[in-house]
Protein backbone atom coordinates (compact mmCIF):
# COMPACT_ATOMS: atom_id res chain seq x y z
CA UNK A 1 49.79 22.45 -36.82
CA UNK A 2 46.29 23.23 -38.16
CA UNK A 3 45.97 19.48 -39.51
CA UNK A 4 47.09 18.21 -36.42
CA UNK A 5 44.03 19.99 -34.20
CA UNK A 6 41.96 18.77 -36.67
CA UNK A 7 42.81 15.42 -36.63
CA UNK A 8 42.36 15.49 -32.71
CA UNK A 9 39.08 16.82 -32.78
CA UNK A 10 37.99 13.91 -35.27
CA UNK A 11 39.73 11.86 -32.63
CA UNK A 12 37.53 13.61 -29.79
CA UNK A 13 34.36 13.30 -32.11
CA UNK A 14 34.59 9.26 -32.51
CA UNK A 15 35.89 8.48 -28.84
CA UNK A 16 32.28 10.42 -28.04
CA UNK A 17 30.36 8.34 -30.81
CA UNK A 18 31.77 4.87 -29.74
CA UNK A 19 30.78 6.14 -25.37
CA UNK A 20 27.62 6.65 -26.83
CA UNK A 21 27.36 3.61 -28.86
CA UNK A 22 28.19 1.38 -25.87
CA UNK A 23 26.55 3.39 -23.43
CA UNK A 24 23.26 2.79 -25.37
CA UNK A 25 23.99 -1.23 -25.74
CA UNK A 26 24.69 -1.54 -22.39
CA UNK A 27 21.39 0.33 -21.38
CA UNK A 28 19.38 -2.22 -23.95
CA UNK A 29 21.31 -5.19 -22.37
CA UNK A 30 20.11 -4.03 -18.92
CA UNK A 31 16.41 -3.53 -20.28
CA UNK A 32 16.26 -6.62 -22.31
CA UNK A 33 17.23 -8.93 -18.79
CA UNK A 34 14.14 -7.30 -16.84
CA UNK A 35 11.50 -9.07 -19.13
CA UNK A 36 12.52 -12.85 -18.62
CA UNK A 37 11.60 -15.33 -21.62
CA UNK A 38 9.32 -17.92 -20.55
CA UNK A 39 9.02 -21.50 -22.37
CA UNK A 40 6.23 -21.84 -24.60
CA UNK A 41 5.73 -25.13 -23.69
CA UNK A 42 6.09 -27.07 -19.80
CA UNK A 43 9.95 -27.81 -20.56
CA UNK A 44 11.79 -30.20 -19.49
CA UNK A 45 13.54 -30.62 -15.87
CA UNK A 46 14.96 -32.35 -13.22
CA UNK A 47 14.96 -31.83 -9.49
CA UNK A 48 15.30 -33.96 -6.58
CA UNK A 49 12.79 -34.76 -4.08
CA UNK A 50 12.96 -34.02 -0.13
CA UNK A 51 13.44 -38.20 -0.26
CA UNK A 52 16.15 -37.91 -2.29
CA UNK A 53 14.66 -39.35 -5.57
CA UNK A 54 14.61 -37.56 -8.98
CA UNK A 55 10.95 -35.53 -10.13
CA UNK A 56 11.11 -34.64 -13.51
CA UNK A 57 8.08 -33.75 -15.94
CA UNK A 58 7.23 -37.13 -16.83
CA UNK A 59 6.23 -37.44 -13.37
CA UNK A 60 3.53 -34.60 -14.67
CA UNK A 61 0.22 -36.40 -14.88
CA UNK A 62 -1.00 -35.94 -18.62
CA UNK A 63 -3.96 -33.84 -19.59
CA UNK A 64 -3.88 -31.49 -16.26
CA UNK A 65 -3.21 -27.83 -15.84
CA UNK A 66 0.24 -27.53 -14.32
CA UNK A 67 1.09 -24.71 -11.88
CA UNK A 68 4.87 -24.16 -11.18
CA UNK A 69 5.84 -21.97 -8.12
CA UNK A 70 9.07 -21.24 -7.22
CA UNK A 71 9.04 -20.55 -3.22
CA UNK A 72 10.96 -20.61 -0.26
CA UNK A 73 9.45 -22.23 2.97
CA UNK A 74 9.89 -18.78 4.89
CA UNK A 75 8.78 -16.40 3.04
CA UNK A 76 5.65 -14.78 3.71
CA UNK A 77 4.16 -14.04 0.36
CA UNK A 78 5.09 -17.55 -0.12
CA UNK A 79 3.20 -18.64 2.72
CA UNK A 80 0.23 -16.42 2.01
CA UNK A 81 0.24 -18.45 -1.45
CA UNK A 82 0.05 -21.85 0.10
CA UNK A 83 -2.54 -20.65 2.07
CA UNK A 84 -4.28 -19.18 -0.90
CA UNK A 85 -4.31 -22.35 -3.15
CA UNK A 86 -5.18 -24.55 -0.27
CA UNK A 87 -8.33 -22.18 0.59
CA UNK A 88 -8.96 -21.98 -3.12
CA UNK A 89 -8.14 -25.34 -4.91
CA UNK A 90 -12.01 -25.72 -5.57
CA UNK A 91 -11.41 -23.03 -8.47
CA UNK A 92 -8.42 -25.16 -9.91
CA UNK A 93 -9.99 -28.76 -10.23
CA UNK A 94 -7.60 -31.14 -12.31
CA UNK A 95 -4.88 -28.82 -11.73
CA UNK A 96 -1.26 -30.00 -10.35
CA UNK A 97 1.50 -28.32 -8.53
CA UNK A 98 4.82 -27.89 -8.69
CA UNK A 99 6.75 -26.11 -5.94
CA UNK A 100 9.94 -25.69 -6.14
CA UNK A 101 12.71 -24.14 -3.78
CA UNK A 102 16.22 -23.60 -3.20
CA UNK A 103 15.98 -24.55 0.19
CA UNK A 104 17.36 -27.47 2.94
CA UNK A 105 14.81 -30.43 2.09
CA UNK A 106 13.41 -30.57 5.99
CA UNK A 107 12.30 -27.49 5.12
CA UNK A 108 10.48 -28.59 1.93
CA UNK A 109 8.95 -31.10 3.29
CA UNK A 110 7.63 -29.73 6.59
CA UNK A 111 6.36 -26.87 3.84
CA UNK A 112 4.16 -29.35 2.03
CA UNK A 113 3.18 -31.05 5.62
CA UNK A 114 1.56 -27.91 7.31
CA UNK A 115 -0.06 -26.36 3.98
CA UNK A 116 -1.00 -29.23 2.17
CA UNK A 117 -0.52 -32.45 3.93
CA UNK A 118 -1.34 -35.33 2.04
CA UNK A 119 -3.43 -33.81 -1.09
CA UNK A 120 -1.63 -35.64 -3.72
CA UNK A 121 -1.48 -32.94 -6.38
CA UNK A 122 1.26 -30.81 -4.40
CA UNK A 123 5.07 -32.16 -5.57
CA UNK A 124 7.47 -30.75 -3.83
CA UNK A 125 11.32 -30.45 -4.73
CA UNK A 126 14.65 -28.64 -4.05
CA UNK A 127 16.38 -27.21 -7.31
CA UNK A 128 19.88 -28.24 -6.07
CA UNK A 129 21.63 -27.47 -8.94
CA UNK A 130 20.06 -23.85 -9.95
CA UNK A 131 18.66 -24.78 -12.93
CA UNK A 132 14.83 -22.18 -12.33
CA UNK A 133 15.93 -19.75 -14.62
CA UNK A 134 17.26 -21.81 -17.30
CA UNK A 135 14.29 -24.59 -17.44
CA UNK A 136 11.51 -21.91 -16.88
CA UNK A 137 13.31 -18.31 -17.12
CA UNK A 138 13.97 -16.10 -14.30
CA UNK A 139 12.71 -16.69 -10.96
CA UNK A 140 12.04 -14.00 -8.22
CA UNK A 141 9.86 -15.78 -4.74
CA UNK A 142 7.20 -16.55 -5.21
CA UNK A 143 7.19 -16.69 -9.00
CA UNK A 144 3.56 -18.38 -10.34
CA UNK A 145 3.78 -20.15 -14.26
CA UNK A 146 0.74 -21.16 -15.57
CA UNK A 147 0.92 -23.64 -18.27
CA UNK A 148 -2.90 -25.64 -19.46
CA UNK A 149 -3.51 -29.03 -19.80
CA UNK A 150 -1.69 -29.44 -22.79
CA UNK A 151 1.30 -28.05 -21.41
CA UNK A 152 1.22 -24.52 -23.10
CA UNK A 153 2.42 -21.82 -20.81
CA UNK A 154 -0.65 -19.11 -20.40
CA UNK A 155 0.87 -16.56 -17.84
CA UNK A 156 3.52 -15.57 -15.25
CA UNK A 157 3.13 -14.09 -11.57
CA UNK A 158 5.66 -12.76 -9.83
CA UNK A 159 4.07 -12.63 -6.66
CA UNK A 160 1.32 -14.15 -4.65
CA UNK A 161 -1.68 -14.91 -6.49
CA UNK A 162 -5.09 -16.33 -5.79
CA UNK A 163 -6.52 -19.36 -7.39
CA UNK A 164 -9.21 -17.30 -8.84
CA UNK A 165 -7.25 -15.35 -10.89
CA UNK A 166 -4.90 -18.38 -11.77
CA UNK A 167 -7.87 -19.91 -12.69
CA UNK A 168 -8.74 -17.43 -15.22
CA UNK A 169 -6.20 -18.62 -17.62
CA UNK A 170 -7.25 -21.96 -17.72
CA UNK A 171 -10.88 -21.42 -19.08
C-alpha cells in the first residue's frame, strides 16, 4: 500500500513538471510571434496591379531607397501617412514607394489618385494572395519598411511615420 502512494505521488510530481514544461513553451511561442522577422534584404514578391498586371521587385528601379507600406485605403493613420509623405517627399529624394493593400483595386487606385496623383515613384498594388507576412514578415496597417538603396532593410514602423524620421535611416 505504502509503494503504491508513493508511486502516485511520483505520478502527481511529473504530470506537474510536464504542465509546467508546456506551459512555459507555449508562453515562449506566444512571445517569440510578437517580434516579427524582417528580411535582411528587399525580398522577392509578386502582387498584382489595380490594372490587373503583375509588380514584382524587378519593377524596383535600381540604386533607390525603397519604402514598403502596407495600408488600407480607409484607414486613417493610413491616410495621415499619405498625407505625410506627400507633404514631406522633399526629405526622401530618390526614394520609391511601395504600397500595398489587401483591398478591392478601385479602392487602390482612387488611393494613389487623391494622395499622389501622377508622381511616378508611388506603385500601388493589391496582395491578393496574402503573401505580406511571408515576403516581408508580419504586417499590422500601416506597417512602414525601410530598406536603402542597395536594398538592405534599415528599420520597421508600425504606424504612421513622417518622412523626416524615415529619412533618418537613409543617411
Amino acid at each position: 500500500m505504502k509503494q503504491l502512494t508513493i508511486w502516485k505521488a511520483k505520478l502527481v510530481q511529473k504530470r506537474v513538471l510536464l504542465s509546467c514544461l508546456f506551459t512555459l513553451l507555449g508562453m515562449a511561442g506566444i512571445y517569440a510571434q510578437q517580434a516579427p522577422i524582417r528580411p535582411a534584404q528587399l525580398p522577392a514578391f509578386a502582387f498584382a496591379t489595380p490594372a490587373g498586371g503583375i509588380f514584382t521587385e524587378a519593377n524596383l528601379k535600381k540604386g533607390m531607397a525603397t519604402v514598403v507600406l502596407f495600408f488600407e485605403p480607409d484607414c486613417e493613420h493610413c491616410v495621415k501617412q499619405a498625407t505625410w509623405l506627400r507633404e514631406g517627399a522633399a526629405h526622401l529624394p530618390n526614394t520609391q514607394y511601395l504600397w500595398v493593400s489587401w483591398a478591392a483595386a478601385e479602392q487602390i487606385a482612387a488611393f494613389n489618385k487623391q494622395y499622389f496623383g501622377n508622381m511616378m515613384n508611388h506603385h500601388f498594388v493589391k496582395d491578393a494572395k496574402y503573401t505580406i507576412d511571408k515576403s516581408f514578415g508580419y504586417c499590422t496597417v500601416p506597417t512602414v519598411l525601410v530598406f536603402d538603396k542597395a536594398g538592405k532593410f534599415k528599420k520597421a514602423y508600425n504606424a504612421e511615420t513622417a518622412a523626416e524620421e524615415i529619412a533618418t535611416n537613409l543617411k
